[in-house]
Protein backbone atom coordinates (compact mmCIF):
# COMPACT_ATOMS: atom_id res chain seq x y z
CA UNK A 1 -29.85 32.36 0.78
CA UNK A 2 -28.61 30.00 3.18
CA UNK A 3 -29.82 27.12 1.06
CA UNK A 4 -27.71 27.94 -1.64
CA UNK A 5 -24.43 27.81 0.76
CA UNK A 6 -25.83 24.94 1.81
CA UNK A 7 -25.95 23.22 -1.62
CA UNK A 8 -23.10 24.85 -3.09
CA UNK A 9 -21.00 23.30 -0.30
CA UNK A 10 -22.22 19.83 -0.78
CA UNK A 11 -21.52 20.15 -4.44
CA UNK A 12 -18.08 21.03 -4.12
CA UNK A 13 -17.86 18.41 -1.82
CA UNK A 14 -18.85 15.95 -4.24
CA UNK A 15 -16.79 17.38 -6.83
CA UNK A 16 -13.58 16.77 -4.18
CA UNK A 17 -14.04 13.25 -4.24
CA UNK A 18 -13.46 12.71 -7.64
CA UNK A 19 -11.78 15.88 -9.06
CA UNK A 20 -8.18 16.99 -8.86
CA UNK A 21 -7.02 20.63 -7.65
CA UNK A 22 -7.31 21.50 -11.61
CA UNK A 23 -10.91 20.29 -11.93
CA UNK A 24 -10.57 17.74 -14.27
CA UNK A 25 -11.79 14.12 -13.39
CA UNK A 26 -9.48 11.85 -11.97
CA UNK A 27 -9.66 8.44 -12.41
CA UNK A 28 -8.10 7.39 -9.70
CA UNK A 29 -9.98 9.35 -7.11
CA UNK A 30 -13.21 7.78 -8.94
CA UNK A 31 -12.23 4.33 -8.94
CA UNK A 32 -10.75 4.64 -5.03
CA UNK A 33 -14.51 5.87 -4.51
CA UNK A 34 -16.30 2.99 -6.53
CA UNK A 35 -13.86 0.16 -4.68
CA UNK A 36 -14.96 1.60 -1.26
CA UNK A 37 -18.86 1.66 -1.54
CA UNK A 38 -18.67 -2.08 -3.56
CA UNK A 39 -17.01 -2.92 -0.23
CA UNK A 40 -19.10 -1.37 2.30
CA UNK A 41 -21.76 -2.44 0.50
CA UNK A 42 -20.13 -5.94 0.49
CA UNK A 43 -19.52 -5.70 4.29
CA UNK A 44 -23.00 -4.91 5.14
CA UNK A 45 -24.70 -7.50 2.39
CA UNK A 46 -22.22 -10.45 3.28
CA UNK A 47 -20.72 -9.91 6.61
CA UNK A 48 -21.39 -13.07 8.58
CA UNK A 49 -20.28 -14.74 5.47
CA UNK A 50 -16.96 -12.60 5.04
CA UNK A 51 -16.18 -12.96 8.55
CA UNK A 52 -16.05 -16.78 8.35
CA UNK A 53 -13.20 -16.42 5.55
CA UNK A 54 -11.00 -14.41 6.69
CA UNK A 55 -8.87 -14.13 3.13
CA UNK A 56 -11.58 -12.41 1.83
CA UNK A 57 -12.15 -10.06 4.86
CA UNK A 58 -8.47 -8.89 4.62
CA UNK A 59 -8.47 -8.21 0.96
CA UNK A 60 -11.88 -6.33 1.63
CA UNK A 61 -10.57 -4.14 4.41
CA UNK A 62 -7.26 -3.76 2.31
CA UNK A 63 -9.01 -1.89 -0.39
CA UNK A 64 -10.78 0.24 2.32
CA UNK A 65 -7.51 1.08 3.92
CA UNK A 66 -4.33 0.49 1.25
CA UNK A 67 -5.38 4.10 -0.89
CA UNK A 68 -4.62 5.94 2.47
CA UNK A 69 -2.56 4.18 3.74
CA UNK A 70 0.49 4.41 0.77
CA UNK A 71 -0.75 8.54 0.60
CA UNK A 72 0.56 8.40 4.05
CA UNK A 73 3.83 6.29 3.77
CA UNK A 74 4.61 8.19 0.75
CA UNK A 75 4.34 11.70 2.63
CA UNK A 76 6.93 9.96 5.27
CA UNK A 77 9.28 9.03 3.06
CA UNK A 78 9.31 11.93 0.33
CA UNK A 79 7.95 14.85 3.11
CA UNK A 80 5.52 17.19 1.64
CA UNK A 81 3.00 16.36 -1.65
CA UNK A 82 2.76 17.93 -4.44
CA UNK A 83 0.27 20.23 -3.44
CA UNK A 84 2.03 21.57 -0.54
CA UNK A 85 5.23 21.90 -2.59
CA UNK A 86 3.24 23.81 -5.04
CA UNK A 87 2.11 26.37 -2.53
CA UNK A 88 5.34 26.87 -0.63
CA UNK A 89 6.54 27.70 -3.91
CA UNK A 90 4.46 30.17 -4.99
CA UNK A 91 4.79 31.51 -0.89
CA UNK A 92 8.57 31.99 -1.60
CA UNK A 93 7.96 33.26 -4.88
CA UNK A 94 5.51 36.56 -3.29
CA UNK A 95 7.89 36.85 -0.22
CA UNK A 96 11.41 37.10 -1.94
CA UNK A 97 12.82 40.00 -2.86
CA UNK A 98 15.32 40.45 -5.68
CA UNK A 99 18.80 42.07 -3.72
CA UNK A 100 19.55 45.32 -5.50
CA UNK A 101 22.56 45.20 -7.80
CA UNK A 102 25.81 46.65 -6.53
CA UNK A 103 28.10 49.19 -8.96
């Protein structure tokens, strides 16, 4: 039993890294997730060689960090996401009451 949680949490895990709140695929969750392991694996394979030119380390380490990084500067500039808008929404929605009419 506690194998499946287990297994059924990794899964959904997984599925988080390159799924959207509807399930489907999203491409750009899968290609943010391709770019980072071909650069980790680039920083581990290359490093003393990457370190030497640092053009190429700063383009490396801005694909690690730019996906993130404009998530967060657009949440500071435009306040909540989507997701969050979506849910206070449907919050309001349960919570208000329509006012009775008056004769």
């Amino acid at each position: 039993m506690m194998h499946d949680a287990r297994g059924s949490r990794l899964r959904r895990d997984i599925n988080a890294l390159i799924r959207d709140p509807n399930q489907n695929i999203s491409a750009s969750k899968l290609w943010v997730n391709i770019g980072n392991a071909v650069t980790v694996y680039l920083l581990i394979a290359y490093g003393e060689l990457i370190v030497l030119h640092w053009e190429v380390l700063a383009v490396l380490l801005t694909i690690l960090v730019a996906p993130d990084l404009l998530k967060k500067v657009i949440s500071l500039k435009y306040g909540e996401t989507t997701s969050t808008v979506a849910e206070s929404r449907m919050v309001i929605k349960e919570t208000t009451t329509t006012p009775p009419k008056a004769d």
